[in-house]
N, C-alpha and C. Protein backbone atom coordinates (compact mmCIF):
# COMPACT_ATOMS: atom_id res chain seq x y z
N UNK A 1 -245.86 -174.70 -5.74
CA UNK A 1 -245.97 -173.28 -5.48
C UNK A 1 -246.75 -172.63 -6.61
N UNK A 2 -247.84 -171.90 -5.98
CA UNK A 2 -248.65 -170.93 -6.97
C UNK A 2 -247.66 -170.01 -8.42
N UNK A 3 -248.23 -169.49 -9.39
CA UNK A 3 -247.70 -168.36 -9.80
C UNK A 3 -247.92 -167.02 -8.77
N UNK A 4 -248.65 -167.11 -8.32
CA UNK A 4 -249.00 -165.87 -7.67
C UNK A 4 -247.68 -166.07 -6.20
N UNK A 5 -247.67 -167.06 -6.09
CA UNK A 5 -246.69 -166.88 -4.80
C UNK A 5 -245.38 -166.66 -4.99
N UNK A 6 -245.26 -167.35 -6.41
CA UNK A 6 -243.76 -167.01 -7.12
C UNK A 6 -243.25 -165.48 -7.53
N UNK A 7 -244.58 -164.83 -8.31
CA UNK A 7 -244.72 -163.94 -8.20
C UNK A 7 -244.08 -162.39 -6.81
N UNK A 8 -244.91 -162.97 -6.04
CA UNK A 8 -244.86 -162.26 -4.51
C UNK A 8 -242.94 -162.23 -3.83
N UNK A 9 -242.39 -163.70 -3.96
CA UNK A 9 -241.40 -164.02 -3.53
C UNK A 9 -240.33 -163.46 -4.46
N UNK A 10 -240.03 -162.91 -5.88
CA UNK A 10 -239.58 -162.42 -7.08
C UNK A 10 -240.08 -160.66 -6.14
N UNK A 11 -241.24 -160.06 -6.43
CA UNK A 11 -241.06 -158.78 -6.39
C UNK A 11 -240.63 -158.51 -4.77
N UNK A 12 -240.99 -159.18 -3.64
CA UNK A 12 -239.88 -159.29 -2.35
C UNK A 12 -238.71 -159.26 -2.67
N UNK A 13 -238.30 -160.13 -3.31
CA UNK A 13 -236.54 -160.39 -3.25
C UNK A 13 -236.03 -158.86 -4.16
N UNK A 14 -236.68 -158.62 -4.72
CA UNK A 14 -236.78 -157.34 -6.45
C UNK A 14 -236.58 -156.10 -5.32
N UNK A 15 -237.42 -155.89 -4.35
CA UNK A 15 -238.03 -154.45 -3.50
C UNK A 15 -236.91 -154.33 -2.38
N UNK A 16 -236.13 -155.89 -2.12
CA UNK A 16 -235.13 -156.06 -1.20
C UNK A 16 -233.86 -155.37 -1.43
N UNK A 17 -233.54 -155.76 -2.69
CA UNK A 17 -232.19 -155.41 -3.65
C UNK A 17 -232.03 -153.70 -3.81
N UNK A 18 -233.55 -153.64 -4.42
CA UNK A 18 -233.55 -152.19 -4.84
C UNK A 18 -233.24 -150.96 -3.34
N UNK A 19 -233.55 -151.86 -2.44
CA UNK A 19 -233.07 -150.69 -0.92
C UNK A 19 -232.23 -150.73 -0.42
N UNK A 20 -231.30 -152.08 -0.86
CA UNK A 20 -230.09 -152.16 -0.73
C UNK A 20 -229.10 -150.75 -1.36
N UNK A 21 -229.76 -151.34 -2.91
CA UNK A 21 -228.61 -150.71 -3.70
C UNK A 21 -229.02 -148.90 -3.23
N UNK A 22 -230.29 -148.42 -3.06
CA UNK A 22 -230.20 -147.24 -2.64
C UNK A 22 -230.02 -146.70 -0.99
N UNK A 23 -229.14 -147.77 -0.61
CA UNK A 23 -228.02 -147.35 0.86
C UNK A 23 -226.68 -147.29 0.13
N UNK A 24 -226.65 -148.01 -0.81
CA UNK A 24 -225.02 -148.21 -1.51
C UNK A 24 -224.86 -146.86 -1.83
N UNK A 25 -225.65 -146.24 -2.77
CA UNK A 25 -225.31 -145.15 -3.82
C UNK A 25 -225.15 -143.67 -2.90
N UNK A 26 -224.35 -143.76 -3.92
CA UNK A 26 -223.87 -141.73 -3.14
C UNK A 26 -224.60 -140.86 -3.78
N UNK A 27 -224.90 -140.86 -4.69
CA UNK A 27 -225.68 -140.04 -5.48
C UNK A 27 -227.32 -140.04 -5.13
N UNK A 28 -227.66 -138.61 -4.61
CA UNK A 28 -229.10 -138.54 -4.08
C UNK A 28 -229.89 -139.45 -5.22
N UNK A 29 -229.78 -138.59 -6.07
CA UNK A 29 -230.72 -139.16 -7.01
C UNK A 29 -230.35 -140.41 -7.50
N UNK A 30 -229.88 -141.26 -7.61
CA UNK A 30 -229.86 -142.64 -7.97
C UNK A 30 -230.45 -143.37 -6.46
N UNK A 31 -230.36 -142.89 -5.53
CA UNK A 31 -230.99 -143.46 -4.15
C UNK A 31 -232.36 -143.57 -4.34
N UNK A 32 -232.69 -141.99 -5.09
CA UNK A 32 -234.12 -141.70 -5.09
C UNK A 32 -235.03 -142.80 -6.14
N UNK A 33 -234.17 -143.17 -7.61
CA UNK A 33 -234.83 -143.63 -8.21
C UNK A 33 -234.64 -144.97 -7.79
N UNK A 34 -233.82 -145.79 -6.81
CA UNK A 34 -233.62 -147.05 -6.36
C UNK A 34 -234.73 -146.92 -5.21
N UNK A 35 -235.11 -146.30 -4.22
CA UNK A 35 -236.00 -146.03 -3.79
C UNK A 35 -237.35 -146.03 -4.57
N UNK A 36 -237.55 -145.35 -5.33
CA UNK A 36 -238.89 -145.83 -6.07
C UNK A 36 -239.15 -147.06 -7.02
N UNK A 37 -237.99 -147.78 -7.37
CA UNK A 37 -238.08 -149.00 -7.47
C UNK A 37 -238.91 -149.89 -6.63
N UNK A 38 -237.77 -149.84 -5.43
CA UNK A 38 -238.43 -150.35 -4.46
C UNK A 38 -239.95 -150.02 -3.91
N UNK A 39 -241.02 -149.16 -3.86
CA UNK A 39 -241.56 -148.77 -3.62
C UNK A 39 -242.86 -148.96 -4.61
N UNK A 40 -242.41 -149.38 -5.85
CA UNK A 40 -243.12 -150.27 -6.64
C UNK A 40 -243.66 -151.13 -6.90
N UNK A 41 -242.27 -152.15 -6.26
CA UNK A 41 -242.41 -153.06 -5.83
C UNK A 41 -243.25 -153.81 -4.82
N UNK A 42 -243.05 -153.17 -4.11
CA UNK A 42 -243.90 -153.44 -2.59
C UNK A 42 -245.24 -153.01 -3.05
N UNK A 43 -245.64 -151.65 -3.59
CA UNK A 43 -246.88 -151.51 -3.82
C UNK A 43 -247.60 -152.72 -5.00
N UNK A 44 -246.84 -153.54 -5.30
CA UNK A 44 -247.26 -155.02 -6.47
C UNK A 44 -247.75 -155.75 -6.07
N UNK A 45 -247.07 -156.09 -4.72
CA UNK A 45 -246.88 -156.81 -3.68
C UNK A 45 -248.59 -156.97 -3.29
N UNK A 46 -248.88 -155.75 -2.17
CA UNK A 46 -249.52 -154.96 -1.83
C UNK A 46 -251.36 -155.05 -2.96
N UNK A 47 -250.65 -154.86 -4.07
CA UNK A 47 -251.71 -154.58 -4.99
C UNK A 47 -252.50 -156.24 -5.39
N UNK A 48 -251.17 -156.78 -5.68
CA UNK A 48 -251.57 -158.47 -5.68
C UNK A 48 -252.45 -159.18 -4.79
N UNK A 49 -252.14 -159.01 -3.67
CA UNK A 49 -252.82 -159.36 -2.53
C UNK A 49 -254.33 -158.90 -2.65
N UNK A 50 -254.37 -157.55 -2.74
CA UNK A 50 -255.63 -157.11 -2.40
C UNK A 50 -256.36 -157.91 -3.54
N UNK A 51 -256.32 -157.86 -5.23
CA UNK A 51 -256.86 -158.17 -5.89
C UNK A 51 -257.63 -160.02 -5.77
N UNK A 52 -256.45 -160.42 -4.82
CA UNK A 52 -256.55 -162.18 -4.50
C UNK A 52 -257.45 -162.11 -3.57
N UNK A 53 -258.04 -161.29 -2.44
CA UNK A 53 -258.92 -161.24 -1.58
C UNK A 53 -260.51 -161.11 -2.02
């Protein structure tokens, strides 16, 4: 397995957790910043890819 795929499969599993935990939380704002975790993530994701093309 690549670094780059290890990579990809780490910030997936990372972007997974983080939307979890912001369904868990009661607190808007801890949703919000677990939400932009996630959203980070995916944009890495996202960003990785493009740069590999």
């Amino acid at each position: 397995m690549s670094a780059r795929n290890d990579d990809e499969i780490y910030y997936r599993e990372r972007e997974r957790q983080s939307r979890e935990m912001a369904a868990q939380a009661n607190d808007p704002g801890v949703q919000q910043i677990h939400m932009q975790f996630a959203q980070a993530y995916a944009r890495r994701v996202r960003d990785d890819k493009h740069e590999a093309a």
